[in-house]
N, C-alpha and C. Protein backbone atom coordinates (compact mmCIF):
# COMPACT_ATOMS: atom_id res chain seq x y z
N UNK A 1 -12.34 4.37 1.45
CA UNK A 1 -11.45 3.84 2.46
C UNK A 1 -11.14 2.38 2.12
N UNK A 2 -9.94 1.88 2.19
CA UNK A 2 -9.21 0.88 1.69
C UNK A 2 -9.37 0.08 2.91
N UNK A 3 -9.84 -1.34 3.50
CA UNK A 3 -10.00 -1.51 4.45
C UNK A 3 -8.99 -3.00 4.40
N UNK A 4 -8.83 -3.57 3.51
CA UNK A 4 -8.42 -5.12 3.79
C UNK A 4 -7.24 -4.70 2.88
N UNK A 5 -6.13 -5.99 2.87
CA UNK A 5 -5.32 -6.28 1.74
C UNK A 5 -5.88 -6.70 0.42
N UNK A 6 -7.19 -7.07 0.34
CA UNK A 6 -7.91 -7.51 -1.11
C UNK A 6 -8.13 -6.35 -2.22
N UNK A 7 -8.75 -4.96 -1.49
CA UNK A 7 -9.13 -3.97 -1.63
C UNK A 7 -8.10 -2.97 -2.14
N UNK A 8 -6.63 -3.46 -1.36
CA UNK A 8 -5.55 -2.90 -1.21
C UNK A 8 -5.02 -3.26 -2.52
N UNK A 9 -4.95 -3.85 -3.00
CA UNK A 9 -4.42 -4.61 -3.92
C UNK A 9 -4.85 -4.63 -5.36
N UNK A 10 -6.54 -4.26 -5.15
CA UNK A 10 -6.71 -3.95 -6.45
C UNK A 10 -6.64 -2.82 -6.58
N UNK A 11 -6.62 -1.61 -5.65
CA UNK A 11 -6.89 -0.32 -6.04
C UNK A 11 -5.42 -0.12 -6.44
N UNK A 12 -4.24 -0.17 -6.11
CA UNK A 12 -3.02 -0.01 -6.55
C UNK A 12 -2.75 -0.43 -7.79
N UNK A 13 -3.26 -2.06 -8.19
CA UNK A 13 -3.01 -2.62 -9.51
C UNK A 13 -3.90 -1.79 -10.61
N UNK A 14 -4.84 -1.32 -10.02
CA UNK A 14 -5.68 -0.36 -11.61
C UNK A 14 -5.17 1.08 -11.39
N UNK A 15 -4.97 1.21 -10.13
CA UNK A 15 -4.00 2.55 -10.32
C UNK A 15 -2.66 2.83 -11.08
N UNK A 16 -2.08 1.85 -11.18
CA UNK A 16 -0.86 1.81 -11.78
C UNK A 16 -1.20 1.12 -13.76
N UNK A 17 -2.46 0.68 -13.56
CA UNK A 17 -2.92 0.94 -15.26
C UNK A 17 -3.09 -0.65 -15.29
N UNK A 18 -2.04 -1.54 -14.46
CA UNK A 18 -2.34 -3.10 -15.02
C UNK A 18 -3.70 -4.23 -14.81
N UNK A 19 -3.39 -5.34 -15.86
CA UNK A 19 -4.66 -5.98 -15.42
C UNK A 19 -3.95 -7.07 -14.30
N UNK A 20 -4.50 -8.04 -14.11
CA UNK A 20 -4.48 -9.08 -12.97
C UNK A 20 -3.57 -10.13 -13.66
N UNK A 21 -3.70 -10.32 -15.02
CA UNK A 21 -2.20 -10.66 -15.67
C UNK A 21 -0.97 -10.28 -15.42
N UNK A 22 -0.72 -8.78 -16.05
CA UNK A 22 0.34 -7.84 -16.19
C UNK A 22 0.95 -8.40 -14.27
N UNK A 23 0.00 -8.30 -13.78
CA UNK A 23 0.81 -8.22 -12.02
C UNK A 23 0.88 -9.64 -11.98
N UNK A 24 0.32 -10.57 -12.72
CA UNK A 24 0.70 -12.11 -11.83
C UNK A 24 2.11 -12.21 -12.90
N UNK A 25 2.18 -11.96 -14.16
CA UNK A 25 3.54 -11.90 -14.63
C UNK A 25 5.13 -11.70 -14.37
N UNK A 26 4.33 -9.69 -13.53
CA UNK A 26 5.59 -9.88 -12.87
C UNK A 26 5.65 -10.45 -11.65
N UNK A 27 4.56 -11.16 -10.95
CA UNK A 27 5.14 -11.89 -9.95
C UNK A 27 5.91 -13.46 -10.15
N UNK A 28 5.67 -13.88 -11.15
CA UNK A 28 5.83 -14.64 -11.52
C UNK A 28 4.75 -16.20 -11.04
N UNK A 29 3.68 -16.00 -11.28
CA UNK A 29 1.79 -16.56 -10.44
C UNK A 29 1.48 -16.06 -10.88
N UNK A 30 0.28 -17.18 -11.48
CA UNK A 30 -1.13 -16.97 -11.76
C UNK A 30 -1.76 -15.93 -11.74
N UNK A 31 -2.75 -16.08 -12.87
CA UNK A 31 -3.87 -15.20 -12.89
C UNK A 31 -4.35 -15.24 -11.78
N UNK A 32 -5.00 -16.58 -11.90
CA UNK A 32 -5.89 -16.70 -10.77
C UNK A 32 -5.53 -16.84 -10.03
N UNK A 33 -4.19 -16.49 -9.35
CA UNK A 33 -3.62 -16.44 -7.73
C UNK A 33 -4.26 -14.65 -7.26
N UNK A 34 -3.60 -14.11 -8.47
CA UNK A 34 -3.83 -12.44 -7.91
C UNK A 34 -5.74 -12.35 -7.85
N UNK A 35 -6.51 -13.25 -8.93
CA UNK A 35 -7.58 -12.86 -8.39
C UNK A 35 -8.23 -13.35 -7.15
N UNK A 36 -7.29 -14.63 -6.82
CA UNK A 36 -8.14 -15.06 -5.53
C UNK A 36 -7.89 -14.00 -4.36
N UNK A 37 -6.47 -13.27 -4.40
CA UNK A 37 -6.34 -12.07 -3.26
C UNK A 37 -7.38 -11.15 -3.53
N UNK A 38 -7.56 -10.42 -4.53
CA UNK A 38 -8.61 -9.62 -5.02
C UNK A 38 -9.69 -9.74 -4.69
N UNK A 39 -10.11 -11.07 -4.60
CA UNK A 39 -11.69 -11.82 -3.81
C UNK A 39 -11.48 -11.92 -2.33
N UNK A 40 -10.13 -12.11 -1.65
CA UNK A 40 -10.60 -12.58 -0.62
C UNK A 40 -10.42 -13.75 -0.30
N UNK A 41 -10.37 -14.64 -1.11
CA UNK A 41 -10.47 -16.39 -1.22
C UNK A 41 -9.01 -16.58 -0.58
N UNK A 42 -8.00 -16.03 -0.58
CA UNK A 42 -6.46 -16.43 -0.26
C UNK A 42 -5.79 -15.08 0.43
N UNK A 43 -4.64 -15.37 0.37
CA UNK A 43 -3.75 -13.98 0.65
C UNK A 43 -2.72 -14.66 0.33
N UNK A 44 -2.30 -13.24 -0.76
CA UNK A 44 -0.35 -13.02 -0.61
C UNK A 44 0.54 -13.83 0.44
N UNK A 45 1.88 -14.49 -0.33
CA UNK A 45 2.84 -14.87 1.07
C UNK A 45 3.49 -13.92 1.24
N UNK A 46 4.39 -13.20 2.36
CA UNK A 46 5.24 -12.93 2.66
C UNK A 46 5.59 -12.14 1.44
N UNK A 47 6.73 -12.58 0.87
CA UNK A 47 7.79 -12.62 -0.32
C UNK A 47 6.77 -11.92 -1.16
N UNK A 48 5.52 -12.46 -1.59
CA UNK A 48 4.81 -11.80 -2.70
C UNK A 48 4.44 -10.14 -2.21
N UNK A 49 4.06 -10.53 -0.77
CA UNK A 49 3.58 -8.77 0.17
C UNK A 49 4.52 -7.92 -0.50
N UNK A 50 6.05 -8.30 -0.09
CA UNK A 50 7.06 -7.62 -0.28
C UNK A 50 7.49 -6.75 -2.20
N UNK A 51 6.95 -8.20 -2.36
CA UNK A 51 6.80 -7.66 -3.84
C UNK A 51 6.13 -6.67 -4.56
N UNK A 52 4.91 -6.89 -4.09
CA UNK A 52 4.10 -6.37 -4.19
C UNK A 52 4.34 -4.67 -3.66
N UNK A 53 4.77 -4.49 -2.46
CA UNK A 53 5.06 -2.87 -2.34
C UNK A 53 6.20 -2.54 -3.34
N UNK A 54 6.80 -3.16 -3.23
CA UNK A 54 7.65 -2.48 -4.20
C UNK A 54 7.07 -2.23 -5.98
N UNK A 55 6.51 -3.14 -6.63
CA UNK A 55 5.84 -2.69 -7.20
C UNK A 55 4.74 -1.51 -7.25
N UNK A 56 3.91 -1.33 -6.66
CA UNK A 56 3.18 -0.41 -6.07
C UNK A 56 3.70 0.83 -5.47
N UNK A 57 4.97 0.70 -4.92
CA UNK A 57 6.03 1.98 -4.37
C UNK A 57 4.70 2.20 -3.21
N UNK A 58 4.88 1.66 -2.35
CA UNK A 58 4.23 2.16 -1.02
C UNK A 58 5.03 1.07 -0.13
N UNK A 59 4.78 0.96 1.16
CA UNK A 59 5.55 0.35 1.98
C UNK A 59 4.52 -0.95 2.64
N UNK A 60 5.32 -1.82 3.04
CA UNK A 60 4.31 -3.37 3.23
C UNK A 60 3.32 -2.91 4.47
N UNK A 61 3.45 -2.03 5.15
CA UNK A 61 2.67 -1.68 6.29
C UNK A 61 1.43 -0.87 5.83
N UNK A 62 1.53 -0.10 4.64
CA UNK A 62 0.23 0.25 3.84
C UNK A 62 -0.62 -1.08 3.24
N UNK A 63 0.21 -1.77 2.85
CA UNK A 63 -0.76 -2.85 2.38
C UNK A 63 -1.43 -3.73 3.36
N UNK A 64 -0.72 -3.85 4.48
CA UNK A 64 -1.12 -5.12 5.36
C UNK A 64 -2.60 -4.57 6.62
N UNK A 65 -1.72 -2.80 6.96
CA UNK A 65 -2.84 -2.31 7.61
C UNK A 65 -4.06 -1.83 7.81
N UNK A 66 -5.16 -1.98 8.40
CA UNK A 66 -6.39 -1.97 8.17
C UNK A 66 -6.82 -0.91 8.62
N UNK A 67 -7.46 0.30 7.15
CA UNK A 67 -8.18 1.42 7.13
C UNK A 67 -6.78 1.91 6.11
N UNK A 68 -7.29 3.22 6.01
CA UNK A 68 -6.61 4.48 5.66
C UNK A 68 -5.31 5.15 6.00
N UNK A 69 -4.82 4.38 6.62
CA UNK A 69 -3.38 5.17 7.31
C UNK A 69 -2.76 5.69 6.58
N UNK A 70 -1.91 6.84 6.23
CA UNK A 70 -1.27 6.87 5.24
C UNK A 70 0.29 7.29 6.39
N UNK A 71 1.23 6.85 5.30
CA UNK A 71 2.92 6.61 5.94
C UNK A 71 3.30 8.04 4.60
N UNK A 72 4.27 8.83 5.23
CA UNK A 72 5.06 9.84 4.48
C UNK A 72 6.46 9.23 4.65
N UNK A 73 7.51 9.54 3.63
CA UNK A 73 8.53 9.33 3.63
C UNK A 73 9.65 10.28 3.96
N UNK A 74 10.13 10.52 4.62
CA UNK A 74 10.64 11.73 5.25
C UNK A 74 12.03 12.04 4.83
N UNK A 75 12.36 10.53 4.05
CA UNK A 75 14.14 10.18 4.56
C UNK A 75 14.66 11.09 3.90
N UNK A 76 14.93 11.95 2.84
CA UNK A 76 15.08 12.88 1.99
C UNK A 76 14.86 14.16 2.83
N UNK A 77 14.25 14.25 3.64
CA UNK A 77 14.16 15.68 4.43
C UNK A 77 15.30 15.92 5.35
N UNK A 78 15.69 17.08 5.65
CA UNK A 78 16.54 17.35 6.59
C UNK A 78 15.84 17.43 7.83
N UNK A 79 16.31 17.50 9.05
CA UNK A 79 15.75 16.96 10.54
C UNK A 79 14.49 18.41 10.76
N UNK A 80 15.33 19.72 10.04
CA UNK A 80 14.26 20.78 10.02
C UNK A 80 12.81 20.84 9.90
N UNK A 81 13.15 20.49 8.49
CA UNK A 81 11.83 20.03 7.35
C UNK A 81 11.02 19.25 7.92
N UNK A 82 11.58 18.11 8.68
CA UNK A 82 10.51 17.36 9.38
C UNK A 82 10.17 17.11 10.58
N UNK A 83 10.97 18.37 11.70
CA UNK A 83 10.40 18.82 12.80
C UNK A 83 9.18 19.78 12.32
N UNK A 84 9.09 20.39 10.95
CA UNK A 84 8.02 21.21 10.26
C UNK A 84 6.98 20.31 10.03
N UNK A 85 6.69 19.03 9.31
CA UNK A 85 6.25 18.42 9.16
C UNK A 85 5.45 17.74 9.99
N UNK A 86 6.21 17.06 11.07
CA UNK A 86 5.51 17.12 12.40
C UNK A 86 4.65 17.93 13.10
N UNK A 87 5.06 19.20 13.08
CA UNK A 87 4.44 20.09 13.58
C UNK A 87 2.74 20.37 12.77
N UNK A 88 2.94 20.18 11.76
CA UNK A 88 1.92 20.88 10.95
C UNK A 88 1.02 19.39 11.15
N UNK A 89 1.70 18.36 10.91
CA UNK A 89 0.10 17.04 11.36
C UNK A 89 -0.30 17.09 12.62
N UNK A 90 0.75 17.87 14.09
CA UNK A 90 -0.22 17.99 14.89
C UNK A 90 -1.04 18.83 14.82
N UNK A 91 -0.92 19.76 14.03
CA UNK A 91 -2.09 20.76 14.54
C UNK A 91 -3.21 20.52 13.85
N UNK A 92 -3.03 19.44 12.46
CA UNK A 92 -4.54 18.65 11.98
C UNK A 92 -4.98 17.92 12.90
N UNK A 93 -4.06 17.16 13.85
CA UNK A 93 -4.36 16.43 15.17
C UNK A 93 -5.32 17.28 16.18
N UNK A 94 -4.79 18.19 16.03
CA UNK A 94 -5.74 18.74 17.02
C UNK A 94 -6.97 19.32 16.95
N UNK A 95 -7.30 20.09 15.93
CA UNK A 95 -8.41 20.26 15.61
C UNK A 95 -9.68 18.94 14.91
N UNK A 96 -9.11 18.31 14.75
CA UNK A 96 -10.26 16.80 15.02
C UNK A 96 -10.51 16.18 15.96
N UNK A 97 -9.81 16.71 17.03
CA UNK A 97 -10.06 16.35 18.41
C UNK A 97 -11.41 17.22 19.17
C-alpha cells in the first residue's frame, strides 16, 4: 500500500524502469530534488505534481491521495459499458461490507 506522495513517486519511477536522474532530467531538477521527495525531506510543486502524472500516466489525485485508491478511466467507454462497470464495483462494495 502506497501511502504518501514519497512512496508514490518512487514506486512509479522504478516502475517505469528510470533512475532518479532519468526523472530529474526530464523534469528539468536535480538529482537531489527528486531524492529529497523520495525521502520525504521536501515535496513536489504544483507544476512538477502535474508533471509528474503525466509522466507516470496516472492522474494527480493518485499521486497526492493517501492509501490505495485506485481511479479507472472510463472516458473511452460508452455510457453502457460504464453503467456495467459501476454496477460490477458495487457488488465488490458490497460484499466487503
Amino acid at each position: 500500500m502506497l501511502n504518501n506522495v514519497a512512496e508514490k513517486i518512487r514506486y512509479f519511477r522504478d516502475k517505469l524502469g528510470l533512475t532518479q536522474t532519468d526523472l530529474a532530467k526530464r523534469l528539468g531538477i536535480s538529482r537531489s530534488a527528486v531524492n529529497a521527495w523520495e525521502m520525504s525531506l521536501s515535496s513536489p510543486s504544483l507544476a512538477n505534481v502535474v508533471e509528474l502524472s503525466q509522466i507516470f500516466h496516472v492522474s494527480v489525485d493518485t499521486l497526492l491521495s493517501e492509501g490505495d485508491r485506485v481511479y479507472i478511466d472510463a472516458t473511452d467507454l460508452s455510457s453502457e459499458e460504464r453503467e456495467l462497470v459501476l454496477r460490477l464495483i458495487a457488488c465488490f462494495q458490497k460484499e466487503d461490507t
